[in-house]
Every structure is written in C-alpha cells, then in structure tokens.
C-alpha atoms as a PDB file:
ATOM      1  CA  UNK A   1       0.000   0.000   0.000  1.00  0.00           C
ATOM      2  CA  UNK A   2       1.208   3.554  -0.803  1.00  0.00           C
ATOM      3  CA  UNK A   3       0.443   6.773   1.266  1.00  0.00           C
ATOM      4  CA  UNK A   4       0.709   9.751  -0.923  1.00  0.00           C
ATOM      5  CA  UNK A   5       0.790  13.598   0.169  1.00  0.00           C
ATOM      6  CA  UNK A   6      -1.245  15.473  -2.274  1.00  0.00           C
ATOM      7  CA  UNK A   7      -1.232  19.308  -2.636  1.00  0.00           C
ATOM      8  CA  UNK A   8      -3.395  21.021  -4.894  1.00  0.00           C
ATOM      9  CA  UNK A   9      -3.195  24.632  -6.416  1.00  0.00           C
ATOM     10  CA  UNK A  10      -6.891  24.493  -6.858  1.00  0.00           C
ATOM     11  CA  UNK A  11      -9.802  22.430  -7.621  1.00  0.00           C
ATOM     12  CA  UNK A  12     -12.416  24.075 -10.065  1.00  0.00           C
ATOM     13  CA  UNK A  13     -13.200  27.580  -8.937  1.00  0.00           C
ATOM     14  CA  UNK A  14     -11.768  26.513  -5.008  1.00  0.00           C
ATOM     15  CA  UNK A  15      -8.302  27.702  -4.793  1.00  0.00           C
ATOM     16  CA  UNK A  16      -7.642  27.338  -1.111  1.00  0.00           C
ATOM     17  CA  UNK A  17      -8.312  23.388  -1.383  1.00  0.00           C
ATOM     18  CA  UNK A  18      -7.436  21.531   1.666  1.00  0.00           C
ATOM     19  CA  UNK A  19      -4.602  18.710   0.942  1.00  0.00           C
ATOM     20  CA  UNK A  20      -5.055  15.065   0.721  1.00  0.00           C
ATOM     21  CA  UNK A  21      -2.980  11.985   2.129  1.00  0.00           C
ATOM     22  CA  UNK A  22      -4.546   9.156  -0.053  1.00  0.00           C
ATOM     23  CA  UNK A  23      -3.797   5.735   0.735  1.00  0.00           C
ATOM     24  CA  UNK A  24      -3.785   3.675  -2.304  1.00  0.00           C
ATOM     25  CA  UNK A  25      -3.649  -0.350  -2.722  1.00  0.00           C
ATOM     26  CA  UNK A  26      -1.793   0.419  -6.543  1.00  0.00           C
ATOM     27  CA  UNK A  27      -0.798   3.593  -7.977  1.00  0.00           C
ATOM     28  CA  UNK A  28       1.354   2.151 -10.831  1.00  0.00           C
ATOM     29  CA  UNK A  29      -1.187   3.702 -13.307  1.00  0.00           C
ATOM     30  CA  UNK A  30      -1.359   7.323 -15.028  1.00  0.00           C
ATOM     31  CA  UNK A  31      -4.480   8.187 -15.903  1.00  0.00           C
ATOM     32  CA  UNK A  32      -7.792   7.308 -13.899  1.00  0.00           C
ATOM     33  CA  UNK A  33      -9.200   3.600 -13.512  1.00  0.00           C
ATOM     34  CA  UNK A  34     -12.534   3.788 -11.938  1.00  0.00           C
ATOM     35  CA  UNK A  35     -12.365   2.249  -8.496  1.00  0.00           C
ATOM     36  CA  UNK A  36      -8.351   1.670  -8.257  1.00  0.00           C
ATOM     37  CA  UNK A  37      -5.301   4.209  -7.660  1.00  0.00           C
ATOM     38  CA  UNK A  38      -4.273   7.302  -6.444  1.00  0.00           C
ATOM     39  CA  UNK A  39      -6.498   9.415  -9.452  1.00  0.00           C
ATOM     40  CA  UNK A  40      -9.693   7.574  -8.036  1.00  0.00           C
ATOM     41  CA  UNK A  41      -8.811   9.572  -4.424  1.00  0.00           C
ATOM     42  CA  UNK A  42      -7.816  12.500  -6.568  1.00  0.00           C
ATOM     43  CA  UNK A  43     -11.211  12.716  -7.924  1.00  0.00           C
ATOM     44  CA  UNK A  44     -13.183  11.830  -4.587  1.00  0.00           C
ATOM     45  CA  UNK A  45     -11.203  14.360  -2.943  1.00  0.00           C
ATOM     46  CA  UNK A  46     -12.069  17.191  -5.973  1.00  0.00           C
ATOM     47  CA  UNK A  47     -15.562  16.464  -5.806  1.00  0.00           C
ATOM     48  CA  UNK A  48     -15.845  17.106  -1.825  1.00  0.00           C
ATOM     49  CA  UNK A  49     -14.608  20.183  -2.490  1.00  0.00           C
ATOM     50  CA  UNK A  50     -16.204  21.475  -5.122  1.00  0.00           C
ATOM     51  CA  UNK A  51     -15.680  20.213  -8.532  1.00  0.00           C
ATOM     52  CA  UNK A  52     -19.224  19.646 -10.389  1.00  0.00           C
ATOM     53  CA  UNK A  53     -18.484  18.954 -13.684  1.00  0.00           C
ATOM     54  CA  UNK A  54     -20.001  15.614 -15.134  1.00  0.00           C
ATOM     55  CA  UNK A  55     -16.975  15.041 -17.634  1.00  0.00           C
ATOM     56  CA  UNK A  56     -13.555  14.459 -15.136  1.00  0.00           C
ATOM     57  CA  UNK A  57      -9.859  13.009 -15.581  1.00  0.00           C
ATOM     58  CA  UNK A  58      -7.070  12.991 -13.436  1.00  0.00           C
ATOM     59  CA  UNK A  59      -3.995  12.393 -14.963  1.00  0.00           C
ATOM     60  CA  UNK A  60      -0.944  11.412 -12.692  1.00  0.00           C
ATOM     61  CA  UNK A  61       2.883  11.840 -14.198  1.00  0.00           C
ATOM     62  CA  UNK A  62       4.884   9.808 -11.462  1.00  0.00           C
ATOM     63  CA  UNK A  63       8.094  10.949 -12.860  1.00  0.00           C
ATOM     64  CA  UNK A  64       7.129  14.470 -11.961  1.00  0.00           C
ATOM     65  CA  UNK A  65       5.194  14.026  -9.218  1.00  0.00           C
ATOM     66  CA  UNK A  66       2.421  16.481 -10.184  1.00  0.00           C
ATOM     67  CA  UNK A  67      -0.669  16.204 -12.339  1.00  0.00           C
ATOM     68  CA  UNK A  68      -4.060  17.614 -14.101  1.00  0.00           C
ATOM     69  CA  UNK A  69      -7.413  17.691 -13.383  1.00  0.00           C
ATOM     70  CA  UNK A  70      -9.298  17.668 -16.552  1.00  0.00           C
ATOM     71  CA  UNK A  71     -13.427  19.151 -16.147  1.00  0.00           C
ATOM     72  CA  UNK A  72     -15.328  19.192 -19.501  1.00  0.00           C
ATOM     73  CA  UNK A  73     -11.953  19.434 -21.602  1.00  0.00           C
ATOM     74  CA  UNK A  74     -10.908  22.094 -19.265  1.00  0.00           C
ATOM     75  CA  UNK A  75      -8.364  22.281 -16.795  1.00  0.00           C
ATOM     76  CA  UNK A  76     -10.135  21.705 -13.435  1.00  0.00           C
ATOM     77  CA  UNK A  77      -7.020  21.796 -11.474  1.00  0.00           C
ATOM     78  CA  UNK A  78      -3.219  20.812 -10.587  1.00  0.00           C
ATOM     79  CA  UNK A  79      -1.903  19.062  -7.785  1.00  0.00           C
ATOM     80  CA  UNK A  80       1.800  18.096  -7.030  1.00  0.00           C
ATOM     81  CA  UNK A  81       2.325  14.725  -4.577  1.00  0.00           C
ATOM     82  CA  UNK A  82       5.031  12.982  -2.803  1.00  0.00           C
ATOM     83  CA  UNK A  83       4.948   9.254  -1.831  1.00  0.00           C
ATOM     84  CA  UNK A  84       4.962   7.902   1.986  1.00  0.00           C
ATOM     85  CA  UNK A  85       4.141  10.893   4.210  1.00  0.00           C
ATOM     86  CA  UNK A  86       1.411  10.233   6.660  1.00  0.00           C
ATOM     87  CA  UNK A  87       0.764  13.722   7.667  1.00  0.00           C
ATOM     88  CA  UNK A  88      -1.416  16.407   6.294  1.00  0.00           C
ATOM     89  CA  UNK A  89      -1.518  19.822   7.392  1.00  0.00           C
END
C-alpha cells in the first residue's frame, strides 16, 4: 500500500483546497481507472470540495510528481504529490 501527500493549487473555482494523504492499494497507473489508484482519491477528494463537472480526468505523471485535473476538456485543477508521508496539514 502507498500513502501519498497530495497538494493542490486548486480544484475548479476553489483555490484554497485543503490537501489530501490518499492511501492507495496500486498507484502504478497514469491516468484514472474507476475504483483503483491514487487518481480515483484525486477525484473523490475534488468532488468534496467542489468540482461539479459531469466530464472528469485525473492524470498522474509519477516521474514528476504532479498532475491535471481535466473538467469538460478544461483544466479543473493541478496538484503536485510525494509518496509515503502520513501527515497532512
């Protein structure tokens, strides 16, 4: 299992999101699998606070550590993450 520290520049229209440690079962993936992965917490976490938009990706570059949140074409946000800190905050 991998913990993940997420940090977002915004979500949507929110740009004060709160982060997100996600703890994921496989995160070997880039782009979102329904039901599996860090993007599926990406998303979860995006929708709580705030993103509405019927038409969502999350992509995830692992080399890079950041990624895009994609809302009707659009960019609904970008996060950057780090693996195996427990701690948010």
């Amino acid at each position: 299992m991998g913990v993940y520290r997420v940090t977002f520049d915004r979500i949507g229209r929110n740009h004060f999101p709160p982060p997100l440690v996600a703890r994921v079962d496989d995160a070997v993936f880039a782009a979102l699998i329904e039901g599996d992965g860090l993007a599926s917490e990406i998303l979860k976490h995006a929708r709580k606070n705030g993103l509405v938009s019927n038409e969502v990706e999350v992509r995830c570059d692992f080399t890079a550590g950041t990624g895009v949140i994609l809302a009707g074409g659009r960019n609904g946000g970008t996060f950057t993450f780090v693996e195996g800190q427990e701690t948010a905050g």
